[in-house]
C-alpha atoms as a PDB file:
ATOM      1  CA  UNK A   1     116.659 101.421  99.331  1.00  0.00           C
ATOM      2  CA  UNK A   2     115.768 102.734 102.371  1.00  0.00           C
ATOM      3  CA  UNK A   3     112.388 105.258 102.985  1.00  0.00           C
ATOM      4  CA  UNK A   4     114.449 107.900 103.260  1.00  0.00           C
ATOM      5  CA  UNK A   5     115.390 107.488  99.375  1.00  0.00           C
ATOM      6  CA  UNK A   6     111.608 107.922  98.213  1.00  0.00           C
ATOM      7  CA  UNK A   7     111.175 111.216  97.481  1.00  0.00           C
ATOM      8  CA  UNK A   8     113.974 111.096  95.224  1.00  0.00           C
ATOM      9  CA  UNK A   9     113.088 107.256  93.689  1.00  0.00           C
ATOM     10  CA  UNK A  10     109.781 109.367  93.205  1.00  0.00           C
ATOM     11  CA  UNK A  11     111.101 112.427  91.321  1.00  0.00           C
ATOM     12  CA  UNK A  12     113.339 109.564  88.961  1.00  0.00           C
ATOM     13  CA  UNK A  13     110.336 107.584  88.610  1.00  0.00           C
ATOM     14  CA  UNK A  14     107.907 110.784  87.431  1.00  0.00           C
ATOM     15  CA  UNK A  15     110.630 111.608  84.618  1.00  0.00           C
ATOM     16  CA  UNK A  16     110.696 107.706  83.726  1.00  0.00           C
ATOM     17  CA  UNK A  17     107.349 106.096  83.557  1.00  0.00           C
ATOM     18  CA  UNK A  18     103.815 107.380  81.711  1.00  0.00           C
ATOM     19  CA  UNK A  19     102.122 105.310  84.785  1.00  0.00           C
ATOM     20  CA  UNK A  20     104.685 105.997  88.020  1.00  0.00           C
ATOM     21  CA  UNK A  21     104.342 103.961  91.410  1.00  0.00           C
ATOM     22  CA  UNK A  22     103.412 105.764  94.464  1.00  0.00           C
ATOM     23  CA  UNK A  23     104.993 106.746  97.383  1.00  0.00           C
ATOM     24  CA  UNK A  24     102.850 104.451  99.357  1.00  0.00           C
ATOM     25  CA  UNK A  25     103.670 101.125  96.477  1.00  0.00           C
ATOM     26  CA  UNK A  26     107.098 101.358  97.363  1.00  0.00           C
ATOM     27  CA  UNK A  27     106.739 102.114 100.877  1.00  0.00           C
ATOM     28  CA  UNK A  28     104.905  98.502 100.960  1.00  0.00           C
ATOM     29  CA  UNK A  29     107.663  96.650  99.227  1.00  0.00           C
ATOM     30  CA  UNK A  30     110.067  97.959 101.497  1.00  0.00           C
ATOM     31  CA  UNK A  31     108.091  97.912 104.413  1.00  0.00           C
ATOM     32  CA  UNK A  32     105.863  94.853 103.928  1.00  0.00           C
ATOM     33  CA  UNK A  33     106.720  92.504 101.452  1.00  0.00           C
ATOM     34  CA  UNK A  34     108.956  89.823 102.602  1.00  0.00           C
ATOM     35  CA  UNK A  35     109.949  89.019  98.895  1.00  0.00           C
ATOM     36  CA  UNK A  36     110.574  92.609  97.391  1.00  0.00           C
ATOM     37  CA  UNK A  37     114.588  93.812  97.297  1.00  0.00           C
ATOM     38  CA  UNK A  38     114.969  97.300  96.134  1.00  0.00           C
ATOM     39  CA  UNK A  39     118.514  98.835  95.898  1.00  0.00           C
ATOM     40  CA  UNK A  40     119.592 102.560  94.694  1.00  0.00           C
ATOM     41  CA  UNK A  41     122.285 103.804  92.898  1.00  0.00           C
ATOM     42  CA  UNK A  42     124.120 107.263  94.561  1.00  0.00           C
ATOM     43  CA  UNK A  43     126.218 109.770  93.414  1.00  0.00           C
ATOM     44  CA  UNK A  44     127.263 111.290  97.090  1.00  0.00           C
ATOM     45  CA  UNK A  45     124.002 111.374  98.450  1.00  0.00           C
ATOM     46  CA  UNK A  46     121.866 112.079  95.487  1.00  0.00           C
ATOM     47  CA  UNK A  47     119.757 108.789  94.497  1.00  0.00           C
ATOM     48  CA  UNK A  48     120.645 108.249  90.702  1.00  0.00           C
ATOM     49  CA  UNK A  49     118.598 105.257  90.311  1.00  0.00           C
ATOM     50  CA  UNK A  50     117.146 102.137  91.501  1.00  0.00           C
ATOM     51  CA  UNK A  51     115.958  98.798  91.081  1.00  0.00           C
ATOM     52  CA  UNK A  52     113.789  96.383  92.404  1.00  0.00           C
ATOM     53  CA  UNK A  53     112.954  92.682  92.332  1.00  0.00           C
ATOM     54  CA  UNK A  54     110.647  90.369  94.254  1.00  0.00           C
ATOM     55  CA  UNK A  55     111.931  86.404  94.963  1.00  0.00           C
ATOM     56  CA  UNK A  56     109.678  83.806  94.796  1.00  0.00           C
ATOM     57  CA  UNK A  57     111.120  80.712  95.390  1.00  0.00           C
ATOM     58  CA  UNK A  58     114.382  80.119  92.949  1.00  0.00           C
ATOM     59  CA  UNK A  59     113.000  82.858  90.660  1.00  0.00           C
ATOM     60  CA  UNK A  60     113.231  86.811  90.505  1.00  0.00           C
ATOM     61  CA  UNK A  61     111.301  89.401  89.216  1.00  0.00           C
ATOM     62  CA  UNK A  62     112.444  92.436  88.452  1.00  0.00           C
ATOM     63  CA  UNK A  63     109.822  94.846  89.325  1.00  0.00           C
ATOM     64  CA  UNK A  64     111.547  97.974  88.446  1.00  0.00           C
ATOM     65  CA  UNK A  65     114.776 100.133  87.005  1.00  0.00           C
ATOM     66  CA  UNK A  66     114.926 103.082  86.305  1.00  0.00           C
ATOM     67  CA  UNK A  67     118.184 105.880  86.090  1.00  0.00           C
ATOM     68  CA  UNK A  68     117.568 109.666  86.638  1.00  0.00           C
ATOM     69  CA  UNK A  69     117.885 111.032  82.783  1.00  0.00           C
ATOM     70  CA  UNK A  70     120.914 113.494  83.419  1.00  0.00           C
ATOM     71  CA  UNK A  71     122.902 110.135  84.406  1.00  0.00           C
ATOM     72  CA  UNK A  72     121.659 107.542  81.840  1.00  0.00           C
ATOM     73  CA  UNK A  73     124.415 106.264  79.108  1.00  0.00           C
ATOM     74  CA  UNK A  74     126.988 106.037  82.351  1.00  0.00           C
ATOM     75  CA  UNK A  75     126.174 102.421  82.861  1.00  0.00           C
ATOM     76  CA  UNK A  76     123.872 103.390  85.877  1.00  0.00           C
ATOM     77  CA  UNK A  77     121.379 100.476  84.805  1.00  0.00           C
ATOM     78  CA  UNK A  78     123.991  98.065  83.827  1.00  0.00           C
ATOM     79  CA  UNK A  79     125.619  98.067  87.773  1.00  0.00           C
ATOM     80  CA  UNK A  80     122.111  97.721  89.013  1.00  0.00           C
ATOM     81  CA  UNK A  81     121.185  95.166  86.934  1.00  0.00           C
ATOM     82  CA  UNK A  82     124.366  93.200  87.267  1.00  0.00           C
ATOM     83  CA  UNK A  83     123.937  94.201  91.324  1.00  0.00           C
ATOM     84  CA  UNK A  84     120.387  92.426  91.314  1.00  0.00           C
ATOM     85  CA  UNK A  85     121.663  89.487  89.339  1.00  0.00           C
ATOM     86  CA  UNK A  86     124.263  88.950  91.795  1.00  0.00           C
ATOM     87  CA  UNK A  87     122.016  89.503  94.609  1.00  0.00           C
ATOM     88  CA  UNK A  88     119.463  86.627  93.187  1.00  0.00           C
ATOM     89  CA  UNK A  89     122.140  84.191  92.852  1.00  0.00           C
ATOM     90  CA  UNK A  90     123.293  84.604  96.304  1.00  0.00           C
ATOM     91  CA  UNK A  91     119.483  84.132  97.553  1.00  0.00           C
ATOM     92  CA  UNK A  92     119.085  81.008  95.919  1.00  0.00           C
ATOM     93  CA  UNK A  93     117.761  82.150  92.054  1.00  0.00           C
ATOM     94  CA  UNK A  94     118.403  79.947  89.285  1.00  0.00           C
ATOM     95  CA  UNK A  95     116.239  82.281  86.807  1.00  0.00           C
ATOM     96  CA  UNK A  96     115.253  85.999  86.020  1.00  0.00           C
ATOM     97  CA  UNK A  97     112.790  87.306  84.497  1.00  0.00           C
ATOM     98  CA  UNK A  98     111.307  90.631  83.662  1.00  0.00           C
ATOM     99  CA  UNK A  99     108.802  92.641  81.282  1.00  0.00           C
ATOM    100  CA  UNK A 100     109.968  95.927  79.185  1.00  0.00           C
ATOM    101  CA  UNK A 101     108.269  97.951  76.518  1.00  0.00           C
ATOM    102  CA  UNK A 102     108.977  96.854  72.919  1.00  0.00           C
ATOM    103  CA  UNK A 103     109.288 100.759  72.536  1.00  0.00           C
ATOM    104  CA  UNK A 104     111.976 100.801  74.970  1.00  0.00           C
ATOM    105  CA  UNK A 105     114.984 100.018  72.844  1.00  0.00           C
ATOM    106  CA  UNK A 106     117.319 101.085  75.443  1.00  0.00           C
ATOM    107  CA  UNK A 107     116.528  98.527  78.250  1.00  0.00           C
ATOM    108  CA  UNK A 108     116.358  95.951  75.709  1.00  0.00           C
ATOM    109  CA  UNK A 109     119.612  96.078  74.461  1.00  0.00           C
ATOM    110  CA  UNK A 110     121.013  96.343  78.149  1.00  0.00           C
ATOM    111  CA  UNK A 111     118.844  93.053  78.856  1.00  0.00           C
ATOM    112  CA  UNK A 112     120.005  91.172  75.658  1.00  0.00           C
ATOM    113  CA  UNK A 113     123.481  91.935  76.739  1.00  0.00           C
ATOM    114  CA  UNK A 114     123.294  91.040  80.116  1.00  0.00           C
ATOM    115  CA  UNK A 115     121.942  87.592  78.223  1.00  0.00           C
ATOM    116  CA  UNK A 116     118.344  88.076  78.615  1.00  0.00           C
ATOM    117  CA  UNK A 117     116.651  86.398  75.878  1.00  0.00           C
ATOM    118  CA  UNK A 118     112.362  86.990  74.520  1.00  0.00           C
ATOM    119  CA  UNK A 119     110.566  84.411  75.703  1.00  0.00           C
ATOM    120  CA  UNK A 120     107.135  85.859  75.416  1.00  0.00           C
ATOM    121  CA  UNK A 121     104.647  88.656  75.074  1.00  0.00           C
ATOM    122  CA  UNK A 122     101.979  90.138  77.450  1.00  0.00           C
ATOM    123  CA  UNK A 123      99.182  91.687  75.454  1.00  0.00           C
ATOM    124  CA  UNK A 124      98.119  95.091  75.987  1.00  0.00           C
ATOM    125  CA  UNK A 125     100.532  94.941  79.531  1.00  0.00           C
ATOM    126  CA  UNK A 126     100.585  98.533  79.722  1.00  0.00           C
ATOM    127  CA  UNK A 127      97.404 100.421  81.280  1.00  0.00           C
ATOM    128  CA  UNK A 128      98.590 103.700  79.681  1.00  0.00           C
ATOM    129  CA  UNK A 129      98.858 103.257  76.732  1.00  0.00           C
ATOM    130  CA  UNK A 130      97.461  99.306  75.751  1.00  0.00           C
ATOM    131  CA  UNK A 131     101.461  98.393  74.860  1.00  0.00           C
ATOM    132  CA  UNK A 132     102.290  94.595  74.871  1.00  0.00           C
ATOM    133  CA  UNK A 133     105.449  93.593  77.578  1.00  0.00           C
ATOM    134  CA  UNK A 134     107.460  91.413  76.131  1.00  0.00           C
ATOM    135  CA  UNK A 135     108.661  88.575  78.875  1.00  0.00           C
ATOM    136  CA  UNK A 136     112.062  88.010  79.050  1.00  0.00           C
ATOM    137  CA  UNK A 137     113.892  85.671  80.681  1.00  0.00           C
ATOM    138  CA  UNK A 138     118.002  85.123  81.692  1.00  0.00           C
ATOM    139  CA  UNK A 139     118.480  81.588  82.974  1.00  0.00           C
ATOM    140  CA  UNK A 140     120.885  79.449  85.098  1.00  0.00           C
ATOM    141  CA  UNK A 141     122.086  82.750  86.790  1.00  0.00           C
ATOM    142  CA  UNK A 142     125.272  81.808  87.750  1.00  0.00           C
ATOM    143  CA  UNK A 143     126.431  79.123  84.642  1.00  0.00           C
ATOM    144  CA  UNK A 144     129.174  79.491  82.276  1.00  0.00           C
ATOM    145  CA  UNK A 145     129.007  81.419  79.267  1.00  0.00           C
ATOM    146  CA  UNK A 146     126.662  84.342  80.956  1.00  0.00           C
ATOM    147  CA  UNK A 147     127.285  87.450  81.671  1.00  0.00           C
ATOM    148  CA  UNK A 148     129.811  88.261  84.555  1.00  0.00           C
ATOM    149  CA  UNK A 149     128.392  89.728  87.626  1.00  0.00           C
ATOM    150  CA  UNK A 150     131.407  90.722  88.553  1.00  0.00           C
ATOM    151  CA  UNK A 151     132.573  94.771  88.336  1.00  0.00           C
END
């Protein structure tokens, strides 16, 4: 992801999230902090959708994914996921973690297939509307048995 992408990351993100990040929130993970990796998805030169994690020591976070609705259910999210799985392993990750909305039966399914498994709950996560996160986790990255990161 490059600054250039923004305006269009923003116009996905609008159309995806009741609380959406700012220009100037993603401009500091790109810009500023040393740990955030953000990647898009194109289709020619139209951003799609994107994803984002932050690496802190042999952990990631995703922060963010999100696919423009008119190209959801073409395994958009699936490639980015699978993109920022491969990306951790090759920086050193042996875990990943990440928070979604219990609501969001969608993601959840994509996570649990990519072998993401509940390992907790964040009460009232969400500042729009008091929803809990639930935590999950995929570990050893790169061991046997997990999902392929290859395409």
């Amino acid at each position: 992801m490059r600054l250039e992408h923004l305006n269009q990351v923003l116009d996905i993100e609008e159309v995806s999230y009741p609380a959406p990040w700012s220009y100037y929130a993603f401009a500091y993970e790109l810009l500023q902090n040393n740990l955030a990796h953000y990647i898009v998805a194109l289709s020619g030169h139209k951003v799609v959708g994107y994803s984002g994690m932050w690496l802190i020591l042999d952990e990631a976070h995703i922060t963010n994914v999100a696919v423009h609705p008119d190209y959801r259910q073409r395994n958009i999210g699936k490639s980015l996921m699978l993109e920022m799985i491969r990306l951790a392993i090759e920086k050193g990750s042996t875990g990943m973690t990440l928070e979604v909305r219990p609501t969001n039966t969608a993601a959840r399914r994509l996570y649990e297939a990519l072998g993401f498994v509940e390992k907790g709950r964040r009460k009232k996560y969400y500042t729009d509307n008091n929803e809990d996160a639930i935590i999950m986790w995929k570990s050893n990255l790169s061991g046997k048995g997990e999902c392929s990161t290859g395409q």
